[in-house]
N, C-alpha and C. Protein backbone atom coordinates (compact mmCIF):
# COMPACT_ATOMS: atom_id res chain seq x y z
N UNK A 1 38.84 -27.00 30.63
CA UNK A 1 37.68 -27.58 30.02
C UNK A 1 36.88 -28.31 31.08
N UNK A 2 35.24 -27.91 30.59
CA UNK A 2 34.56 -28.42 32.17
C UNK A 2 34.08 -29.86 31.69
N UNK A 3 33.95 -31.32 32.97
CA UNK A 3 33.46 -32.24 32.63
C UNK A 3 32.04 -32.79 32.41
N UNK A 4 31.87 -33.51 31.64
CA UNK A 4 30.23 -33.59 31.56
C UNK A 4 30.13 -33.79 32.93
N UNK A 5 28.40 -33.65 33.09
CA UNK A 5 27.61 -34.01 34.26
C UNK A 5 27.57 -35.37 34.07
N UNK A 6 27.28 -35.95 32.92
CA UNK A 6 26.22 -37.05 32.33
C UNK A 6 27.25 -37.95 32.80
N UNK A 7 27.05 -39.30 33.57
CA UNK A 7 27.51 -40.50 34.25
C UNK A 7 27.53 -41.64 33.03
N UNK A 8 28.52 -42.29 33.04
CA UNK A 8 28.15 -43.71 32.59
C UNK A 8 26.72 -44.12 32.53
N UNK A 9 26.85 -44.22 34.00
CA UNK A 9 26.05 -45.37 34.79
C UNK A 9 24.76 -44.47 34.41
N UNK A 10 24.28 -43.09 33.95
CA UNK A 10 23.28 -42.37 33.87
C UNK A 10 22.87 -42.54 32.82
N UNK A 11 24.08 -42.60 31.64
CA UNK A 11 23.32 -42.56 30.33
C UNK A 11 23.17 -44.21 29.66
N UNK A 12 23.48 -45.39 31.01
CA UNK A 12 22.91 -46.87 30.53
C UNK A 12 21.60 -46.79 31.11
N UNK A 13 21.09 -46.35 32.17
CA UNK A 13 19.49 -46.34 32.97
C UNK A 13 18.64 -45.16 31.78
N UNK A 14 19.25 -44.19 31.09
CA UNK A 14 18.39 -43.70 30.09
C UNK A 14 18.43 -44.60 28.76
N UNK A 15 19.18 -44.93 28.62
CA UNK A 15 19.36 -45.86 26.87
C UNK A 15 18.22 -47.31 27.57
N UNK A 16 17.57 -47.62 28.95
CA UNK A 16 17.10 -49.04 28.88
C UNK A 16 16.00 -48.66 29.33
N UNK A 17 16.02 -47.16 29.63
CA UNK A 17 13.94 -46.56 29.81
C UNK A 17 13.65 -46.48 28.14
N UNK A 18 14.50 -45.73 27.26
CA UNK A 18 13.78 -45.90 26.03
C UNK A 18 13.60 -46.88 25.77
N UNK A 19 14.60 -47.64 26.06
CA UNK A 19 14.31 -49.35 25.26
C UNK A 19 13.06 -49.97 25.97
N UNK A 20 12.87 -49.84 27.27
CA UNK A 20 11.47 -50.33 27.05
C UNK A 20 10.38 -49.34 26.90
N UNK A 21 10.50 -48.46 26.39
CA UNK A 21 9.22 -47.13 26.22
C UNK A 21 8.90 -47.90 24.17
N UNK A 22 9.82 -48.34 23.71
CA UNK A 22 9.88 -48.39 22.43
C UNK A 22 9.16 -49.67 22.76
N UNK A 23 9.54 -50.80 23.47
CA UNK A 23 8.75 -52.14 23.51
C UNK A 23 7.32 -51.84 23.94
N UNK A 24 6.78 -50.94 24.53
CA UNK A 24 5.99 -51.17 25.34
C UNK A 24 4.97 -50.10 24.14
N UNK A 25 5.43 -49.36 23.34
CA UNK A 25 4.68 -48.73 21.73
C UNK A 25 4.17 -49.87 20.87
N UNK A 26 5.45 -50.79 20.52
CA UNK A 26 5.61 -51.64 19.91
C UNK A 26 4.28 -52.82 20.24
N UNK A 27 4.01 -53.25 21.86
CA UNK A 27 2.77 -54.12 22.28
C UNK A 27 2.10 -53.07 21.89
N UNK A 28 1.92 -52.53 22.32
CA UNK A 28 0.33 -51.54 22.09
C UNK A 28 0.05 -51.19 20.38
N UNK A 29 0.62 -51.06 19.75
CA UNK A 29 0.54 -50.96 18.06
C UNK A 29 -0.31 -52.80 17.90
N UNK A 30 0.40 -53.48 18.17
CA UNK A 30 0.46 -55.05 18.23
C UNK A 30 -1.16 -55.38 18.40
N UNK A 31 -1.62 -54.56 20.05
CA UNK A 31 -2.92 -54.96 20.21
C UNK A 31 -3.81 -54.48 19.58
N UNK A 32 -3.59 -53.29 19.25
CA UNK A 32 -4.66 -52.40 18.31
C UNK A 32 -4.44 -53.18 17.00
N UNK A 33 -3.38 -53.89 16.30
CA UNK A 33 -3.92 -54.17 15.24
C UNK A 33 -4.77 -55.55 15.09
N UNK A 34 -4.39 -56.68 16.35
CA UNK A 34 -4.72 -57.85 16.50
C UNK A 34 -6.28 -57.61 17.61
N UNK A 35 -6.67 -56.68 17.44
CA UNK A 35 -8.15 -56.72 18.13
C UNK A 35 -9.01 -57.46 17.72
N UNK A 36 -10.12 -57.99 18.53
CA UNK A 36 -11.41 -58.71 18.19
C UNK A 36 -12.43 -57.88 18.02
N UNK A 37 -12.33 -56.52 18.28
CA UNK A 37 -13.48 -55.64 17.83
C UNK A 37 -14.27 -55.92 16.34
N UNK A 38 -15.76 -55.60 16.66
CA UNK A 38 -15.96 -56.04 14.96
C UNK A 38 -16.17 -57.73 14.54
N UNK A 39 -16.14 -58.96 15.43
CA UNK A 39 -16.30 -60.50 14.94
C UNK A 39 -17.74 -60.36 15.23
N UNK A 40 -18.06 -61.34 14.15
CA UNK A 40 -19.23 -61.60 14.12
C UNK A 40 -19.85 -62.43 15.32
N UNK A 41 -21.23 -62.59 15.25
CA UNK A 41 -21.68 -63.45 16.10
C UNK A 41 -21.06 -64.81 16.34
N UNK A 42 -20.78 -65.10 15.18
CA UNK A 42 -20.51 -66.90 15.34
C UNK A 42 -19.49 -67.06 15.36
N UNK A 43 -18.95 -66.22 15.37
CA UNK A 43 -17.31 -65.67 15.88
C UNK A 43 -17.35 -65.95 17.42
N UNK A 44 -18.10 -65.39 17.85
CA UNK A 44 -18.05 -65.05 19.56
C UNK A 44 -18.80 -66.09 20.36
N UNK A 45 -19.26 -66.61 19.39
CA UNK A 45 -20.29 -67.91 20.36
C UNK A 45 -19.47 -69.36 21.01
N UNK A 46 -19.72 -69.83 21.61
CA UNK A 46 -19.37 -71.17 22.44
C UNK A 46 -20.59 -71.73 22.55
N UNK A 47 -20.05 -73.57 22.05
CA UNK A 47 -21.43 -74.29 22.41
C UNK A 47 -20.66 -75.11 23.44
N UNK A 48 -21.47 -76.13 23.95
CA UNK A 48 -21.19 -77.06 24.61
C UNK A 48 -21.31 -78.86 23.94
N UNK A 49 -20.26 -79.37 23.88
CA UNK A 49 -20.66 -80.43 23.28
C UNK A 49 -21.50 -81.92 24.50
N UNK A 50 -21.37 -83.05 23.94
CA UNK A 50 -22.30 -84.12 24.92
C UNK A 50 -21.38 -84.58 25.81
N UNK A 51 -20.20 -83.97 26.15
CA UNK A 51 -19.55 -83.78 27.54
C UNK A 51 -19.46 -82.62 28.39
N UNK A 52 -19.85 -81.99 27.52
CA UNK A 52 -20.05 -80.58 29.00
C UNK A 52 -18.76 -79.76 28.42
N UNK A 53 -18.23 -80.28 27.69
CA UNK A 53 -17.11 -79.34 27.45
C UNK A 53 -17.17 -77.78 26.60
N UNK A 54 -16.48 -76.67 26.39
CA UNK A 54 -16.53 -75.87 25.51
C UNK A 54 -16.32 -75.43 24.39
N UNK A 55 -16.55 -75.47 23.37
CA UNK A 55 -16.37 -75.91 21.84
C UNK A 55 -16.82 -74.77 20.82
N UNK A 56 -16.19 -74.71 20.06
CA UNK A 56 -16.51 -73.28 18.71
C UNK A 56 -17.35 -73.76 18.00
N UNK A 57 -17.29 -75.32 18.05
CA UNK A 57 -18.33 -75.83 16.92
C UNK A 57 -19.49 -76.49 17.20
N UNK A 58 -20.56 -75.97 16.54
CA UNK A 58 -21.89 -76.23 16.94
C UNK A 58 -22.32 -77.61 17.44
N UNK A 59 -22.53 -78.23 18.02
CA UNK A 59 -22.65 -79.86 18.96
C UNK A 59 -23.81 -80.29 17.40
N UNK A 60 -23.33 -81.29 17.63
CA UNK A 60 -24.33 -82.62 16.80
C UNK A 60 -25.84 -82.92 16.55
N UNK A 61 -26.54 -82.60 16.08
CA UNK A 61 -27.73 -82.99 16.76
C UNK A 61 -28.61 -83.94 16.68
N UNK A 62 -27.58 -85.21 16.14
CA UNK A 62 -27.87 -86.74 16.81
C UNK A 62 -27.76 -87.02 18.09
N UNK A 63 -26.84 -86.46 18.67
CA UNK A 63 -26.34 -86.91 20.12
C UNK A 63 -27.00 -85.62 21.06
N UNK A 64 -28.42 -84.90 21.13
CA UNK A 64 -28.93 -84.39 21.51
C UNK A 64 -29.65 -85.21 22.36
N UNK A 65 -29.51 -84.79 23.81
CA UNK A 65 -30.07 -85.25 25.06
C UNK A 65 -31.08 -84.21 25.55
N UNK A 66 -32.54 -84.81 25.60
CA UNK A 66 -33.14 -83.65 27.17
C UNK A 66 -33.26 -84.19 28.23
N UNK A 67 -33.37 -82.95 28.93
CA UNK A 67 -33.32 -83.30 30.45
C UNK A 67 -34.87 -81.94 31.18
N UNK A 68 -35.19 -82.86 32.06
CA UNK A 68 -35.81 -82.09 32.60
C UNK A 68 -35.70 -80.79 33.91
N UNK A 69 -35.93 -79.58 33.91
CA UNK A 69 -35.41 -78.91 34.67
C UNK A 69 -35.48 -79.16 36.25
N UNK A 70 -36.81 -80.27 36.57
CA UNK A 70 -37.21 -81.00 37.80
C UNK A 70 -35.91 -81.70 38.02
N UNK A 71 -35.09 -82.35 37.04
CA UNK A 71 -34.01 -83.18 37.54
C UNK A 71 -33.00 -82.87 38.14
N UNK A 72 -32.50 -81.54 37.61
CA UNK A 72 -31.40 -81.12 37.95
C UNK A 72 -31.35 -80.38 39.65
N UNK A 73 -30.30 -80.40 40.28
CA UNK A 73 -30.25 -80.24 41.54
C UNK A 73 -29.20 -79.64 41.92
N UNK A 74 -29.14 -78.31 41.98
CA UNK A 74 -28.40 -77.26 42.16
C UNK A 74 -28.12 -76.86 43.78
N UNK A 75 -27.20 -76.92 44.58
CA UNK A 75 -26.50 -76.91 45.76
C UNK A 75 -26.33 -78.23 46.04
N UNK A 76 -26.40 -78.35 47.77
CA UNK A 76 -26.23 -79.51 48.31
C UNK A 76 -27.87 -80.04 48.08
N UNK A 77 -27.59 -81.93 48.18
CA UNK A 77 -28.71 -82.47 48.10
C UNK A 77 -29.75 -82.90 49.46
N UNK A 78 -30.59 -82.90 49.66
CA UNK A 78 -31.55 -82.91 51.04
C UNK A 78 -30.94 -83.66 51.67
N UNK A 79 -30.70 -83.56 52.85
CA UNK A 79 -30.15 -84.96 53.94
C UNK A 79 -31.38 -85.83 53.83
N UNK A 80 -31.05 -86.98 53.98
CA UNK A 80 -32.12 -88.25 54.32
C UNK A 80 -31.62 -89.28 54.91
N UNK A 81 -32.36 -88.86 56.17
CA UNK A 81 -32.03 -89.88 57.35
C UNK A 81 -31.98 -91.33 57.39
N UNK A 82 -30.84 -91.76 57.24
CA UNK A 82 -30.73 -93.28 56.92
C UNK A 82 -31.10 -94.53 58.19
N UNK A 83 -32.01 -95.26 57.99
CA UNK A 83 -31.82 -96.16 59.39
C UNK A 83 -31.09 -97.05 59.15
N UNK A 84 -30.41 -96.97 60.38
CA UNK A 84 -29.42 -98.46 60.33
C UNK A 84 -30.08 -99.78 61.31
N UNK A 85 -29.86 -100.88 60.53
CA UNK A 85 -30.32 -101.97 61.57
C UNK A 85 -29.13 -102.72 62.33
N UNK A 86 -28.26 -102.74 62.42
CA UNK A 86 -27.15 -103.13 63.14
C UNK A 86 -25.95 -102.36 63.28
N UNK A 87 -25.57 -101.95 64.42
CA UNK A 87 -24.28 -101.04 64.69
C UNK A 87 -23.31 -101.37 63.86
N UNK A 88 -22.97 -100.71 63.44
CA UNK A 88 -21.21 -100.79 62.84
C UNK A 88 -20.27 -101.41 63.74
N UNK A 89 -19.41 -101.83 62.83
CA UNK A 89 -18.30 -102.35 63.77
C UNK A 89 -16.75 -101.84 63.31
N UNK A 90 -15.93 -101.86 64.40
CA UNK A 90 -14.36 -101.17 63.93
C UNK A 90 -13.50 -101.51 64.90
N UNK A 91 -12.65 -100.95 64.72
CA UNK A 91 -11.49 -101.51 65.45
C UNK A 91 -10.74 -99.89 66.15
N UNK A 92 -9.99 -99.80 67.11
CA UNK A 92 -10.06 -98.18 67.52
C UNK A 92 -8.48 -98.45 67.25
N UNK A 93 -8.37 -97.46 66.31
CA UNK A 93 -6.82 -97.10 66.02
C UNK A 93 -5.90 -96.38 66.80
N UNK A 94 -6.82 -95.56 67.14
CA UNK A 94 -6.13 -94.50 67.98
C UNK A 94 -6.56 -94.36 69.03
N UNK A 95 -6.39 -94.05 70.70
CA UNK A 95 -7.19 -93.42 71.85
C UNK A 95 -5.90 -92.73 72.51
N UNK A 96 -6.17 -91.52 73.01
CA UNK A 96 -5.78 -90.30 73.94
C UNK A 96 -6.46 -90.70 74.92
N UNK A 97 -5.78 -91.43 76.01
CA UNK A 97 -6.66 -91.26 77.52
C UNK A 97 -6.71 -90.07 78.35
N UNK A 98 -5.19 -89.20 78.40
CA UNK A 98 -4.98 -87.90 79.04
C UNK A 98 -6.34 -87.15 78.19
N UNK A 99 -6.40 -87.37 77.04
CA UNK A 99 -7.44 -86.21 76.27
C UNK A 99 -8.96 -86.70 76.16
N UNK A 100 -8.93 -87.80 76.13
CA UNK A 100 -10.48 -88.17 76.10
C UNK A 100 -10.97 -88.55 74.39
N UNK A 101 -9.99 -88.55 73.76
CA UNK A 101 -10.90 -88.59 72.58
C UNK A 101 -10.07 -89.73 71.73
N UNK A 102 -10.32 -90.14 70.65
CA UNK A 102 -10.12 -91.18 69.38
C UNK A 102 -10.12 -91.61 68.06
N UNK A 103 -9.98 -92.71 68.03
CA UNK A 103 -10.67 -92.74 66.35
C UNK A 103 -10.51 -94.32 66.34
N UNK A 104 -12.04 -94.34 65.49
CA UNK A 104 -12.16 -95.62 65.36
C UNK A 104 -12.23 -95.91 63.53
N UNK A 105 -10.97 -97.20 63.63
CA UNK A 105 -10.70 -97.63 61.82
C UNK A 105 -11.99 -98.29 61.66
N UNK A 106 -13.34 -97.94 60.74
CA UNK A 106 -14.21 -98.65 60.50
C UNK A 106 -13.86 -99.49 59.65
N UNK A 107 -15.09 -100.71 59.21
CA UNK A 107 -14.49 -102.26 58.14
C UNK A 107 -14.61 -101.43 56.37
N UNK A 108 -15.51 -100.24 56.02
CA UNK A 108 -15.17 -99.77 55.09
C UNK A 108 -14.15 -98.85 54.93
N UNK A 109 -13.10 -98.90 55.93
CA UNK A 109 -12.50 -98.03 55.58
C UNK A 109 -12.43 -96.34 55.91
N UNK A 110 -13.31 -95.75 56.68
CA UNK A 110 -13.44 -94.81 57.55
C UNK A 110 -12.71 -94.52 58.78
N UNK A 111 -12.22 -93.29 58.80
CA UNK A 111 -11.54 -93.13 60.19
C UNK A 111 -12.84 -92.00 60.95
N UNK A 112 -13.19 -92.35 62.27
CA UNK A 112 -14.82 -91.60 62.90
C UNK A 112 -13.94 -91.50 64.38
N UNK A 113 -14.43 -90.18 64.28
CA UNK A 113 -14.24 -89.55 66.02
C UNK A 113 -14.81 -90.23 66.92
N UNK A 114 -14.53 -90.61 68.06
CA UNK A 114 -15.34 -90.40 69.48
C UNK A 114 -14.69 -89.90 70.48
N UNK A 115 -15.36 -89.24 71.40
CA UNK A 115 -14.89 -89.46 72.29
C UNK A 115 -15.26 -89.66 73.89
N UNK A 116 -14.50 -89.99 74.71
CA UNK A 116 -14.67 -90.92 75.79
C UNK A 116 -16.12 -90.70 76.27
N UNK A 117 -16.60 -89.80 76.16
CA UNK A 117 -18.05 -89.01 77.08
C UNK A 117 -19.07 -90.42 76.34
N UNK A 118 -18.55 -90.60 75.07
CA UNK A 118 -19.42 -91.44 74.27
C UNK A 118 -19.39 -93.04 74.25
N UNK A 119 -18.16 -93.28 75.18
CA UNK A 119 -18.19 -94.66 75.27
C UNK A 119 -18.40 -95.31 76.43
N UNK A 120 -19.49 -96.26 76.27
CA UNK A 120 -20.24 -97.34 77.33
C UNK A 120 -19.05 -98.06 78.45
N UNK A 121 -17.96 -98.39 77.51
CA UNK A 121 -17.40 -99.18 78.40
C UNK A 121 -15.52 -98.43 78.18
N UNK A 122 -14.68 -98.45 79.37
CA UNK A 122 -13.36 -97.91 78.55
C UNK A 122 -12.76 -99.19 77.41
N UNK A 123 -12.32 -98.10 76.68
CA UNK A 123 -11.86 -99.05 75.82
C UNK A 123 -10.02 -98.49 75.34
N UNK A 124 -9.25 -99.37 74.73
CA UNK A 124 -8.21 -98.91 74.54
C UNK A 124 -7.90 -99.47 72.83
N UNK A 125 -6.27 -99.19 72.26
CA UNK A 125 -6.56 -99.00 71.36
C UNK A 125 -5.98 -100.25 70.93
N UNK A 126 -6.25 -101.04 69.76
CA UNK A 126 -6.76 -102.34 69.09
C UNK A 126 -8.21 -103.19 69.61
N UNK A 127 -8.86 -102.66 70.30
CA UNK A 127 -10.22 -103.59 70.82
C UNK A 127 -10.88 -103.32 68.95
N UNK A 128 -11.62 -104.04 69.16
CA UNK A 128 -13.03 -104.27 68.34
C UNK A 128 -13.90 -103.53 69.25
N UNK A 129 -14.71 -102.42 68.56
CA UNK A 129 -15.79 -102.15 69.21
C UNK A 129 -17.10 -101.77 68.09
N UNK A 130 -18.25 -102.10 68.97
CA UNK A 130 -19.83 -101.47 67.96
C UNK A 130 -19.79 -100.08 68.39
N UNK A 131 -20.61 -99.53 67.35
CA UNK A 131 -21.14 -98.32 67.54
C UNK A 131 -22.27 -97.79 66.22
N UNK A 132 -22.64 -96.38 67.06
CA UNK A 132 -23.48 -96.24 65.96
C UNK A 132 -22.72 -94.16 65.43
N UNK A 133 -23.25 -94.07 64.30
CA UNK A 133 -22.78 -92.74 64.12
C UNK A 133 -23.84 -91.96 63.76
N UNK A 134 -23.06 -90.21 64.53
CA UNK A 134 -23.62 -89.20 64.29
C UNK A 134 -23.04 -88.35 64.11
N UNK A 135 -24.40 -87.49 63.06
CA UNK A 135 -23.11 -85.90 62.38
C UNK A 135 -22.84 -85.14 63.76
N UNK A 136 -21.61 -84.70 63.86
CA UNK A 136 -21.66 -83.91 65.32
C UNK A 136 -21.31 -82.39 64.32
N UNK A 137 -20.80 -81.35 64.36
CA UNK A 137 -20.44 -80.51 64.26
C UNK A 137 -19.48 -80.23 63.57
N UNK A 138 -18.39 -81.10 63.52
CA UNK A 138 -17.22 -81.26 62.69
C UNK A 138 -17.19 -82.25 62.17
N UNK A 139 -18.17 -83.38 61.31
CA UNK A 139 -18.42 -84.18 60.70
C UNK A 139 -18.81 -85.26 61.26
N UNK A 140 -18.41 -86.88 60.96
CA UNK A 140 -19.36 -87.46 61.64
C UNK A 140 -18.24 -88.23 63.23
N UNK A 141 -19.60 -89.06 64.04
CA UNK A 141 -19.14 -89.29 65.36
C UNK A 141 -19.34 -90.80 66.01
N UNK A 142 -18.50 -91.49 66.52
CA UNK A 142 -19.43 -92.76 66.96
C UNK A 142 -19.92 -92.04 68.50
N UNK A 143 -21.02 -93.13 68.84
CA UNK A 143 -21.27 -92.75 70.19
C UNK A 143 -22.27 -93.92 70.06
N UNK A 144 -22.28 -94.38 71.44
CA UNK A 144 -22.50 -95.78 72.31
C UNK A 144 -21.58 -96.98 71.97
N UNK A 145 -19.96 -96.44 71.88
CA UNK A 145 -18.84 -97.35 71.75
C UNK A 145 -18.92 -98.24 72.68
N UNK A 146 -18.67 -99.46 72.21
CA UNK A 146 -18.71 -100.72 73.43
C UNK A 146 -17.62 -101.98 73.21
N UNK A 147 -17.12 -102.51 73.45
CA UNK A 147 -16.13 -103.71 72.91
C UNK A 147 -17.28 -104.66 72.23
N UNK A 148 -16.62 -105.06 71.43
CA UNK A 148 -17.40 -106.35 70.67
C UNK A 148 -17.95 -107.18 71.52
N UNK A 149 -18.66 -108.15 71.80
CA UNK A 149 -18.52 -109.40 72.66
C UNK A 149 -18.47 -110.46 71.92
């Protein structure tokens, strides 16, 4: 008498393709019957309520705000060149002498690049020094660093 071909191990990898061929009938019956095809308009609509948020239900229209389309300001806002009348002042947290460069802890709380090309006098790190800042390329920069006097 001849032995089957058919493996154990062959006929558990066929019994767990049907099993998911049957799950995977089973979702698809599921979505076709739970479709949104066919909702009405007010079905499908989104308002916004007086936070900006997204909402099914129509917003209030006591708490109706206008705004003018002049107001609103879509990207970045214009640079405007600020004058300063007295240098800033900080304290230098950090200096690299081998490298040339720094950072100075400003009194609000800012940490600002310089480096050495930009400072008047050498300075090292805990001095007090003035300065004034500029956008350089990779954000902003002191330059005309000097010790306090």
């Amino acid at each position: 008498m001849g032995r089957s071909k058919e493996t154990f191990h062959k006929r558990e990898k066929e019994k767990q393709r049907q099993k998911q061929k049957q799950e995977k009938r089973e979702k698809m019956e599921e979505r076709k019957a739970n479709t949104s095809k066919g909702k009405s308009l007010d079905d499908m609509m989104a308002y916004l309520d007086e936070n900006g948020n997204i909402t099914s239900a129509p917003p209030d229209p006591s708490k109706k705000r206008v705004f003018n389309a002049e107001d609103i300001e879509i990207g970045v806002p214009k640079y405007v060149e600020q004058e300063e009348d007295a240098p800033n002042e900080g304290r230098v947290d950090y200096f690299n002498e081998s490298k040339g460069f720094g950072f100075i802890y400003s009194r609000n709380g800012d940490k600002i690049f310089f480096h050495v090309n930009q400072a008047v006098e050498q300075v090292r790190e805990g001095d007090i020094v003035v300065y004034s800042v500029e956008r350089g390329p990779k954000g902003l920069s002191a330059v005309g660093v000097a010790k306090k006097k």
